[in-house]
PDB file of N, CA and C in Angstrom:
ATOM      1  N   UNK A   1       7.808   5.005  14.948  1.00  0.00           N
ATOM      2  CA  UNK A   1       7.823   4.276  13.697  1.00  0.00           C
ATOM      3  C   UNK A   1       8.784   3.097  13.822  1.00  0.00           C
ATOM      4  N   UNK A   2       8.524   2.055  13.341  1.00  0.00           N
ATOM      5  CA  UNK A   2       9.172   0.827  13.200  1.00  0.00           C
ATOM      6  C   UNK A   2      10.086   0.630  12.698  1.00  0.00           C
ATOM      7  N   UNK A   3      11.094  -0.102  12.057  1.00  0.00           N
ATOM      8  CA  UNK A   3      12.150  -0.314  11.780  1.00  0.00           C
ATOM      9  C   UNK A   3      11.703  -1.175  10.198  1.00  0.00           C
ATOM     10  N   UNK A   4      12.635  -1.264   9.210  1.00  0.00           N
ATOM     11  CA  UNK A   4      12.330  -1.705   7.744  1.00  0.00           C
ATOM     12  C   UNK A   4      12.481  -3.228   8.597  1.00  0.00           C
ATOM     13  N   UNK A   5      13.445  -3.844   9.336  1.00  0.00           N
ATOM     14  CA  UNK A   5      13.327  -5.200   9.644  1.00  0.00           C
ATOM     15  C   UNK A   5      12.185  -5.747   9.764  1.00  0.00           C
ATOM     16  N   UNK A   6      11.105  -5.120  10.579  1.00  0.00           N
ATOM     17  CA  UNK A   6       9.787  -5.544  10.435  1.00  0.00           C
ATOM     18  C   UNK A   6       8.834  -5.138   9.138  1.00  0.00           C
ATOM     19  N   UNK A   7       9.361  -5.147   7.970  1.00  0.00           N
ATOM     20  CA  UNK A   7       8.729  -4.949   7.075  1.00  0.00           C
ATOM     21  C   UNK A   7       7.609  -5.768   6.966  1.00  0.00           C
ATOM     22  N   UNK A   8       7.774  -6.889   6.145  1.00  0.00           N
ATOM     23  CA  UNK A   8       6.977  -8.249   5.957  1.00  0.00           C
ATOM     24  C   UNK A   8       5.740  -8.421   6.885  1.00  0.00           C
ATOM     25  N   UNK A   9       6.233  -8.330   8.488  1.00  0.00           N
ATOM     26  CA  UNK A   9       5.021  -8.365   9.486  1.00  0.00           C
ATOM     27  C   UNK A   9       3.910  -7.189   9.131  1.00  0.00           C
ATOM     28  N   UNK A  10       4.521  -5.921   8.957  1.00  0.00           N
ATOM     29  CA  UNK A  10       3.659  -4.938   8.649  1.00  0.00           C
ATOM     30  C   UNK A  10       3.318  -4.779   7.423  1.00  0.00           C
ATOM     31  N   UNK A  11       3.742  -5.258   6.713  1.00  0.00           N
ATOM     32  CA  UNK A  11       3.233  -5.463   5.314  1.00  0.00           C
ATOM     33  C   UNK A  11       1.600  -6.545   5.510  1.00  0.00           C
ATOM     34  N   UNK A  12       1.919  -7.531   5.803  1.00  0.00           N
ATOM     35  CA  UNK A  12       0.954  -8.523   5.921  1.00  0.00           C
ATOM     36  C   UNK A  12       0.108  -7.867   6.881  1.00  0.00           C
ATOM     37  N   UNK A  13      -0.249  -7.276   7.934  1.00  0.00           N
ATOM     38  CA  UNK A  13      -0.927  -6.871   9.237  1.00  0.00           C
ATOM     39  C   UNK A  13      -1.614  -5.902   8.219  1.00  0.00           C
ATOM     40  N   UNK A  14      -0.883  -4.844   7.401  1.00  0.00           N
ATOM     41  CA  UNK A  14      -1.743  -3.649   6.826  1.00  0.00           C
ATOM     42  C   UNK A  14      -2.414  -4.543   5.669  1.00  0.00           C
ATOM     43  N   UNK A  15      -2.359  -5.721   4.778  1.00  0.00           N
ATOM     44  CA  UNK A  15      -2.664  -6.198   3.433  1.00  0.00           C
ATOM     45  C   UNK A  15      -3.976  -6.523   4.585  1.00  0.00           C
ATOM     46  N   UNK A  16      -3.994  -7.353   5.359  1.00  0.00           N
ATOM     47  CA  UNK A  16      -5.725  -8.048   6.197  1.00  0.00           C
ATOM     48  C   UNK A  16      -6.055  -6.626   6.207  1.00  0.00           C
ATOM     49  N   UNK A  17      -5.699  -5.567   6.806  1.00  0.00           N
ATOM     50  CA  UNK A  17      -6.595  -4.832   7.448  1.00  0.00           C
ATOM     51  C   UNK A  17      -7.506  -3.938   5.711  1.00  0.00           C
ATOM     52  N   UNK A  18      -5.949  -3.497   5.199  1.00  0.00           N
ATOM     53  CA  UNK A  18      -6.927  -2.564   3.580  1.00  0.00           C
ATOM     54  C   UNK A  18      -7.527  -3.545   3.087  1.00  0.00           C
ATOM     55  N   UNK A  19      -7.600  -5.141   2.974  1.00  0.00           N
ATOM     56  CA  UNK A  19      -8.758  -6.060   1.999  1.00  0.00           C
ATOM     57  C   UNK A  19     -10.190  -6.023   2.732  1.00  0.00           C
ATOM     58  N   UNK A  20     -10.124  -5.660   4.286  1.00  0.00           N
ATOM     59  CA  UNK A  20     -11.109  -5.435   4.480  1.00  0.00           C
ATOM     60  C   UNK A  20     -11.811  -4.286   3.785  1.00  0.00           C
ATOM     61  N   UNK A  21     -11.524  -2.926   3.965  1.00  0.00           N
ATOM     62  CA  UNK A  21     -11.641  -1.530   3.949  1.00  0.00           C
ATOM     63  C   UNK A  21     -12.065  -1.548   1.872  1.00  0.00           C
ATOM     64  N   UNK A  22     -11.023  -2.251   0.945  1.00  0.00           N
ATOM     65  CA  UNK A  22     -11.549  -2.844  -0.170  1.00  0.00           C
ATOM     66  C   UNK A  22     -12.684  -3.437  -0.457  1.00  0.00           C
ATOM     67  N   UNK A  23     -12.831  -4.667   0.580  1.00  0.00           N
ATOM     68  CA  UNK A  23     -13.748  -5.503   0.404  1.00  0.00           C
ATOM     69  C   UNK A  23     -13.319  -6.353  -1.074  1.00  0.00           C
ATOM     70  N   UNK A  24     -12.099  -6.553  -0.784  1.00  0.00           N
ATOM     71  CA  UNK A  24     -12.202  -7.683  -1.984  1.00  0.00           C
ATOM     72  C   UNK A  24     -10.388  -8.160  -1.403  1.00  0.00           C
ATOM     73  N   UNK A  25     -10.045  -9.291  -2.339  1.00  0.00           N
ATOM     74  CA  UNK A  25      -8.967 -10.064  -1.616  1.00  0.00           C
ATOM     75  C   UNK A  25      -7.516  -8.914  -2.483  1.00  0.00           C
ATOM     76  N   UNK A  26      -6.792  -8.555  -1.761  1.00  0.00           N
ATOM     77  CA  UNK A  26      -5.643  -7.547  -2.346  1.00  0.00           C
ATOM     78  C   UNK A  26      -4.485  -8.913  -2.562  1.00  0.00           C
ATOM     79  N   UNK A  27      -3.650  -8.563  -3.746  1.00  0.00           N
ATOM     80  CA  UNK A  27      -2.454  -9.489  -3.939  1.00  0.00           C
ATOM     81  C   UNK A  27      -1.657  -8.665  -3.778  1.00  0.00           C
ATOM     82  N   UNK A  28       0.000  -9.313  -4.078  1.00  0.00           N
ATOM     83  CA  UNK A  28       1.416  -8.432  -4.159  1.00  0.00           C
ATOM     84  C   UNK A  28       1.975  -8.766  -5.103  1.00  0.00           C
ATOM     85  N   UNK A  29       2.619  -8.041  -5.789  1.00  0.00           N
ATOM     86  CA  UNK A  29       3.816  -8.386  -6.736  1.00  0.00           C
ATOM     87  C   UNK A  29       4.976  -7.384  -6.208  1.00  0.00           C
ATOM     88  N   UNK A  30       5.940  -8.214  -5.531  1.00  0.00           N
ATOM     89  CA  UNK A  30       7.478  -7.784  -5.204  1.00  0.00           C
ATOM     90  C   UNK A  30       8.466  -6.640  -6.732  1.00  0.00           C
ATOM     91  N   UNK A  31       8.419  -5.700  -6.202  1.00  0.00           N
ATOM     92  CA  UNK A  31       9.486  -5.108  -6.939  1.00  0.00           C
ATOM     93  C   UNK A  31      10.662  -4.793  -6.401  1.00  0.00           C
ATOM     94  N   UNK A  32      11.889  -4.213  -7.316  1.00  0.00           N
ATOM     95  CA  UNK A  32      13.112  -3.670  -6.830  1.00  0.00           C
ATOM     96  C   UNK A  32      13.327  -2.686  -5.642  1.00  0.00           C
ATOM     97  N   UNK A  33      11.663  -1.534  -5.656  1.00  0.00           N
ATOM     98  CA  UNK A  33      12.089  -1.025  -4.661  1.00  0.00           C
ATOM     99  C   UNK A  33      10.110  -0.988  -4.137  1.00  0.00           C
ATOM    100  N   UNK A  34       9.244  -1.172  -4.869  1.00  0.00           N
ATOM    101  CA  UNK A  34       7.972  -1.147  -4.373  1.00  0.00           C
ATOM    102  C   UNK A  34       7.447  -2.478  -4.349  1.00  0.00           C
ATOM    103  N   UNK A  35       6.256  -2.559  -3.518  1.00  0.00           N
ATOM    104  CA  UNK A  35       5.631  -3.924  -4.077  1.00  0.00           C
ATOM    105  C   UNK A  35       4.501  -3.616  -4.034  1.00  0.00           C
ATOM    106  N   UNK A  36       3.721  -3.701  -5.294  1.00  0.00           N
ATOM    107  CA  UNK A  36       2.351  -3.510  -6.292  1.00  0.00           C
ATOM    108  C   UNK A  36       1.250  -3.984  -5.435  1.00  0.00           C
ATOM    109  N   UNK A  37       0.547  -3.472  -4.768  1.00  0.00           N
ATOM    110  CA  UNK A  37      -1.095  -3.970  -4.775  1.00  0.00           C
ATOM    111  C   UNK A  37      -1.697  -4.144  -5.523  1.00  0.00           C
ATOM    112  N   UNK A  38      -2.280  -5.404  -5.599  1.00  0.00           N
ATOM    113  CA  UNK A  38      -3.186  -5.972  -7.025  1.00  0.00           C
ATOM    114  C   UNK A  38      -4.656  -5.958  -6.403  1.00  0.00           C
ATOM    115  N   UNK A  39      -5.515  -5.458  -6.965  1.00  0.00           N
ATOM    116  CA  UNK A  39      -7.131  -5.987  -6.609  1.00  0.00           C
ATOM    117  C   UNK A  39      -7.674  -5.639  -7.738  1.00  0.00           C
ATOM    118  N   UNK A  40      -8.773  -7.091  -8.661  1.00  0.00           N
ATOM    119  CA  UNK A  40      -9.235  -7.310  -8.968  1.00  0.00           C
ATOM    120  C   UNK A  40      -8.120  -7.271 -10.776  1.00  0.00           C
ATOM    121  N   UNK A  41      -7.078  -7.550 -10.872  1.00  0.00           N
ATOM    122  CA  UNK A  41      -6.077  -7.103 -11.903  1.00  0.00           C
ATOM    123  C   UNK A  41      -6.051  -5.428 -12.258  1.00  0.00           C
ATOM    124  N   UNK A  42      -6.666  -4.768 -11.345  1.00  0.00           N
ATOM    125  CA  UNK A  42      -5.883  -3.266 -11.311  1.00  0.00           C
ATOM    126  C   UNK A  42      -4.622  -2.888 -10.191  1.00  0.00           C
ATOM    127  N   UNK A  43      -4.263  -2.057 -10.853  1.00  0.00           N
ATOM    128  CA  UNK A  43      -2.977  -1.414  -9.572  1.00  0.00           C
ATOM    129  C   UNK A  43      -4.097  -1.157  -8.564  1.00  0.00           C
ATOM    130  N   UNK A  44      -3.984  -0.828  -7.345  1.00  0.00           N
ATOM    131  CA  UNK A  44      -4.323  -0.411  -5.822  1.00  0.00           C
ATOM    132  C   UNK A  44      -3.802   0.683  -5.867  1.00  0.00           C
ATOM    133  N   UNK A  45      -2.210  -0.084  -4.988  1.00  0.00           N
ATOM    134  CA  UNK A  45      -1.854   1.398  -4.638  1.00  0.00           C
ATOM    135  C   UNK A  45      -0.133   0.591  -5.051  1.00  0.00           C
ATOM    136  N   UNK A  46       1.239   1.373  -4.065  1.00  0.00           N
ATOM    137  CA  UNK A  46       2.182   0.618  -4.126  1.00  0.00           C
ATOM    138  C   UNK A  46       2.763   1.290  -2.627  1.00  0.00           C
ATOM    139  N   UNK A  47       3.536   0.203  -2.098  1.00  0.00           N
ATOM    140  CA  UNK A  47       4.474   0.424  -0.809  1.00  0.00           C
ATOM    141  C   UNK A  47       6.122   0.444  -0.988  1.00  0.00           C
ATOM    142  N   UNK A  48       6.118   2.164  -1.033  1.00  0.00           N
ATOM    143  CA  UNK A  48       7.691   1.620  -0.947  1.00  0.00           C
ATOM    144  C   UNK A  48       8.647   1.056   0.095  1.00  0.00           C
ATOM    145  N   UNK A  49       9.197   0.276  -0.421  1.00  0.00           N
ATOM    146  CA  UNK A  49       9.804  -0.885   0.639  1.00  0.00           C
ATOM    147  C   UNK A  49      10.743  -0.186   1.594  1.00  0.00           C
ATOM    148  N   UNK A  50      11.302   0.926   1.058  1.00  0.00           N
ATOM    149  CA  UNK A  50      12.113   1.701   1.671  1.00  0.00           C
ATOM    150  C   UNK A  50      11.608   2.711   3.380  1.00  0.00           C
ATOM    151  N   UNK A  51      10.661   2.760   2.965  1.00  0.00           N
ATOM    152  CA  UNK A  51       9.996   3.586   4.080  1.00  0.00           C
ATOM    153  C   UNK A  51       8.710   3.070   4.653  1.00  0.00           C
ATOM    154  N   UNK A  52       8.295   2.591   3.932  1.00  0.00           N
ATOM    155  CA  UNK A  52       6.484   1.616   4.250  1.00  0.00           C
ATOM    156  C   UNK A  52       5.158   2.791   4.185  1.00  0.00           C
ATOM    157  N   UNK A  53       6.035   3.968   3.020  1.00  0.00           N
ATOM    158  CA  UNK A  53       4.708   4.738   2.392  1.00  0.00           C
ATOM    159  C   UNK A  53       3.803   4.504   1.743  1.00  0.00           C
ATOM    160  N   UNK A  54       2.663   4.550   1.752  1.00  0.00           N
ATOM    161  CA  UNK A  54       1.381   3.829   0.886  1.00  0.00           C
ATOM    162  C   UNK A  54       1.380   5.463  -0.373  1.00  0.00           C
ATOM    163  N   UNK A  55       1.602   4.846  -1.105  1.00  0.00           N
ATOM    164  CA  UNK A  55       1.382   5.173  -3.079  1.00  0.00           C
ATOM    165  C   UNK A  55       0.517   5.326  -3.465  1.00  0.00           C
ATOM    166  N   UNK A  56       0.185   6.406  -4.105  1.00  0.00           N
ATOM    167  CA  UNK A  56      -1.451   5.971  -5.194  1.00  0.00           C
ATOM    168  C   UNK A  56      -0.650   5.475  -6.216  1.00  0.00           C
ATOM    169  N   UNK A  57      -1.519   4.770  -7.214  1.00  0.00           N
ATOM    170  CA  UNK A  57      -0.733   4.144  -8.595  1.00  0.00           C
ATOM    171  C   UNK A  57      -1.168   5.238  -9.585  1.00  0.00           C
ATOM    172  N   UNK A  58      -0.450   5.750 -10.117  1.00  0.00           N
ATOM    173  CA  UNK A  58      -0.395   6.648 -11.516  1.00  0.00           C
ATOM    174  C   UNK A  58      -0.398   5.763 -12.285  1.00  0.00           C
ATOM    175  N   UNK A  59       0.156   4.141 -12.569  1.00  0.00           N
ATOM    176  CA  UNK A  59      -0.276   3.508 -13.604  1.00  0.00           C
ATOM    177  C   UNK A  59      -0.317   2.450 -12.885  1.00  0.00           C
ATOM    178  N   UNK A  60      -0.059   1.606 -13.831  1.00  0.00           N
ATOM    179  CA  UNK A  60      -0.180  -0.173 -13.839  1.00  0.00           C
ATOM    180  C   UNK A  60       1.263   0.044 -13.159  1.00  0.00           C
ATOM    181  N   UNK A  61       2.541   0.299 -13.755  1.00  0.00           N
ATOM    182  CA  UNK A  61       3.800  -0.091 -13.485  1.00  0.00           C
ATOM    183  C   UNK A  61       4.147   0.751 -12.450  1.00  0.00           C
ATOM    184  N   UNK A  62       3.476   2.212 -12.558  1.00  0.00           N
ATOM    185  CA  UNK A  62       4.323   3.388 -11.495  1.00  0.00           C
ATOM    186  C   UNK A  62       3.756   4.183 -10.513  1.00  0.00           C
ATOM    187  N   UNK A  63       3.987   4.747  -9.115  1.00  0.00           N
ATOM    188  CA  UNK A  63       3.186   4.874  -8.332  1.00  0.00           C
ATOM    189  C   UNK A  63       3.366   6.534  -8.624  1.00  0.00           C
ATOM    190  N   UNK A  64       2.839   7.194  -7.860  1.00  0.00           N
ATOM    191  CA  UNK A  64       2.077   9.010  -7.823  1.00  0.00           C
ATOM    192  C   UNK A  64       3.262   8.963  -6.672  1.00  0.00           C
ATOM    193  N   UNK A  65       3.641  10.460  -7.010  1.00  0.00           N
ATOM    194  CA  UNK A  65       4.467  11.184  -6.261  1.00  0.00           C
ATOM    195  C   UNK A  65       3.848  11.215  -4.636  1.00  0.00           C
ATOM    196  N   UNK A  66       4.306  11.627  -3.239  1.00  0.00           N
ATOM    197  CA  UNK A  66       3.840  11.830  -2.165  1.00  0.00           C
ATOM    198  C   UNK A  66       3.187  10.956  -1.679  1.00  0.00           C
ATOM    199  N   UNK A  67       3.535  10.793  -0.370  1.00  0.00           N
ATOM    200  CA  UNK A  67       2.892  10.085   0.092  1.00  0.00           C
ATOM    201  C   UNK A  67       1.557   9.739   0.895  1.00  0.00           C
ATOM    202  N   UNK A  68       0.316   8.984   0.946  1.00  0.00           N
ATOM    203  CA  UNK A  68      -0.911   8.841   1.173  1.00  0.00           C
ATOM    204  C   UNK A  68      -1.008   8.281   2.684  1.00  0.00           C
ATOM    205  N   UNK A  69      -0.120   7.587   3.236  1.00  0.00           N
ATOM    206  CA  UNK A  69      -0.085   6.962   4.411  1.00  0.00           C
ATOM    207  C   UNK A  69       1.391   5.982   4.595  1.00  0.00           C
ATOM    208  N   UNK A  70       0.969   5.299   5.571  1.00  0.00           N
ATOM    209  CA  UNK A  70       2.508   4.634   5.989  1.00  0.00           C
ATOM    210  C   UNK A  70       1.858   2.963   6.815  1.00  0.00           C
ATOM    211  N   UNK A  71       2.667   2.235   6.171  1.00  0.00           N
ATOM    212  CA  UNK A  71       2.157   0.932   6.988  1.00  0.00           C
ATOM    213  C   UNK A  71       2.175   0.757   8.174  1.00  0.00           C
ATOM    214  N   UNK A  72       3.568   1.509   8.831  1.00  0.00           N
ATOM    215  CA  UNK A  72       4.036   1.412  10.406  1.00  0.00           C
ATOM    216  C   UNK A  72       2.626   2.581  10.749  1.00  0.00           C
ATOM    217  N   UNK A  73       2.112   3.387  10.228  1.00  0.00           N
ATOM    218  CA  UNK A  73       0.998   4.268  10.968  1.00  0.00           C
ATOM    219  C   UNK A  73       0.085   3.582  11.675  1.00  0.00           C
ATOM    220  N   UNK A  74      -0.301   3.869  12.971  1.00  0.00           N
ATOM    221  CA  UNK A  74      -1.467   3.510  13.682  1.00  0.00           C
ATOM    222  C   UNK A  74      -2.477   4.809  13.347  1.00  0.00           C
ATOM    223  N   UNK A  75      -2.421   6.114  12.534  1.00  0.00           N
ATOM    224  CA  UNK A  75      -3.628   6.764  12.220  1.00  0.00           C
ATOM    225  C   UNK A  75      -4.563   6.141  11.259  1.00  0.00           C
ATOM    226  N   UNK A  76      -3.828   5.267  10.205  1.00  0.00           N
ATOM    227  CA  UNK A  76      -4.664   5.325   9.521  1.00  0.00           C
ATOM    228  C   UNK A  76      -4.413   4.427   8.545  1.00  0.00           C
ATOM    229  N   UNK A  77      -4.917   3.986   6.982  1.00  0.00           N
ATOM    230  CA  UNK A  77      -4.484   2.620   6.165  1.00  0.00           C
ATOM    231  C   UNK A  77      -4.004   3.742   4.903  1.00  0.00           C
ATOM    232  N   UNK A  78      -4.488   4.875   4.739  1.00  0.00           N
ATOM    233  CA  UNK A  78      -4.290   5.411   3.642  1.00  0.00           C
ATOM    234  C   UNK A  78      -4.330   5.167   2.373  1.00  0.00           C
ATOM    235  N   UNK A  79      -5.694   4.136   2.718  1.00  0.00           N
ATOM    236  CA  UNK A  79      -6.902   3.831   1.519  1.00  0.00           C
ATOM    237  C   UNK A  79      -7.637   3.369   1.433  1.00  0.00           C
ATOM    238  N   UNK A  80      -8.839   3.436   0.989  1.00  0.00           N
ATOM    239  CA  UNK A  80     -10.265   3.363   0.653  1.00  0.00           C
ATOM    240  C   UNK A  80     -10.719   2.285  -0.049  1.00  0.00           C
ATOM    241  N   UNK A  81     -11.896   2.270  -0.369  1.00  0.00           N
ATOM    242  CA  UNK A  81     -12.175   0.727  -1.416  1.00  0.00           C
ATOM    243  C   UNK A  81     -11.950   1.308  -2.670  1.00  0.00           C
ATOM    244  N   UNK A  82     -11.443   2.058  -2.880  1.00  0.00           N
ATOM    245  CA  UNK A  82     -10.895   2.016  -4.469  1.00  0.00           C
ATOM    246  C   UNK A  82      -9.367   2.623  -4.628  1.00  0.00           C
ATOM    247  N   UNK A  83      -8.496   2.716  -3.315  1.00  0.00           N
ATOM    248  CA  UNK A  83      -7.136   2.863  -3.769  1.00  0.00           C
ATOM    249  C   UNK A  83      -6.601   3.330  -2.678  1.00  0.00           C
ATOM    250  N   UNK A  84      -5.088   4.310  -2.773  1.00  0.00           N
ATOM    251  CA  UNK A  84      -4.940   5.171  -1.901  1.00  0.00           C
ATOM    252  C   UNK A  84      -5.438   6.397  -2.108  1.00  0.00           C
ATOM    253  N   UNK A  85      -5.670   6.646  -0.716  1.00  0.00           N
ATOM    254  CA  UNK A  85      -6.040   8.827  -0.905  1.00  0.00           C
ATOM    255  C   UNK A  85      -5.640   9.584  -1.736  1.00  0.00           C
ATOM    256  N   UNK A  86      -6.211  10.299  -2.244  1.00  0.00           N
ATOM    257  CA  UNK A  86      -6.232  11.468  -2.825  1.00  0.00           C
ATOM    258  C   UNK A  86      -5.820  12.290  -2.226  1.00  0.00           C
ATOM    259  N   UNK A  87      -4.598  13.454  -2.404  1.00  0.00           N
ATOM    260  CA  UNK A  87      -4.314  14.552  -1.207  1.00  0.00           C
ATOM    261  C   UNK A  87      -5.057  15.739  -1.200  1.00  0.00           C
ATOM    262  N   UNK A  88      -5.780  15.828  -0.218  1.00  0.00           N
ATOM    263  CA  UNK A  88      -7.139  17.189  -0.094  1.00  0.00           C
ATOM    264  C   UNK A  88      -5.968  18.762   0.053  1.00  0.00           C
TER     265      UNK A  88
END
């Protein structure tokens, strides 16, 4: 796993790869400790900045407990065209 210094790079590398997997263009809005995936003016998902865990959004403002995936992951994006995973 990567280091938070490379945040930004892996932030941007995972945003191309999930707008594909979306199929539609994903935005960001920077928070204190997450930053919001926007597609289509719904929440996505959220990344906490702290670790580079991918979030489901429980709302507009707040993300779901546990985590769905990780940006530094090479398994996987840990989400779909309509958000992050669901935990099976």
């Amino acid at each position: 796993m990567e280091t938070t210094k490379n945040f930004p790079e892996a932030l941007d590398k995972w945003l191309v790869k999930a707008s594909e997997v979306a199929r539609s263009e994903l935005t960001t809005n920077n928070g204190q400790k997450y930053v919001k995936i926007i597609q289509d003016g719904s929440a996505f998902c959220f990344i906490d900045k702290a670790t580079g865990d991918v979030l489901k959004a429980a709302s507009w403002s707040a993300p779901a407990k546990h985590a769905r995936g990780n940006i530094y992951s090479e398994k996987g994006l840990g989400v779909d065209r309509y958000g992050a995973h669901y935990i099976r």
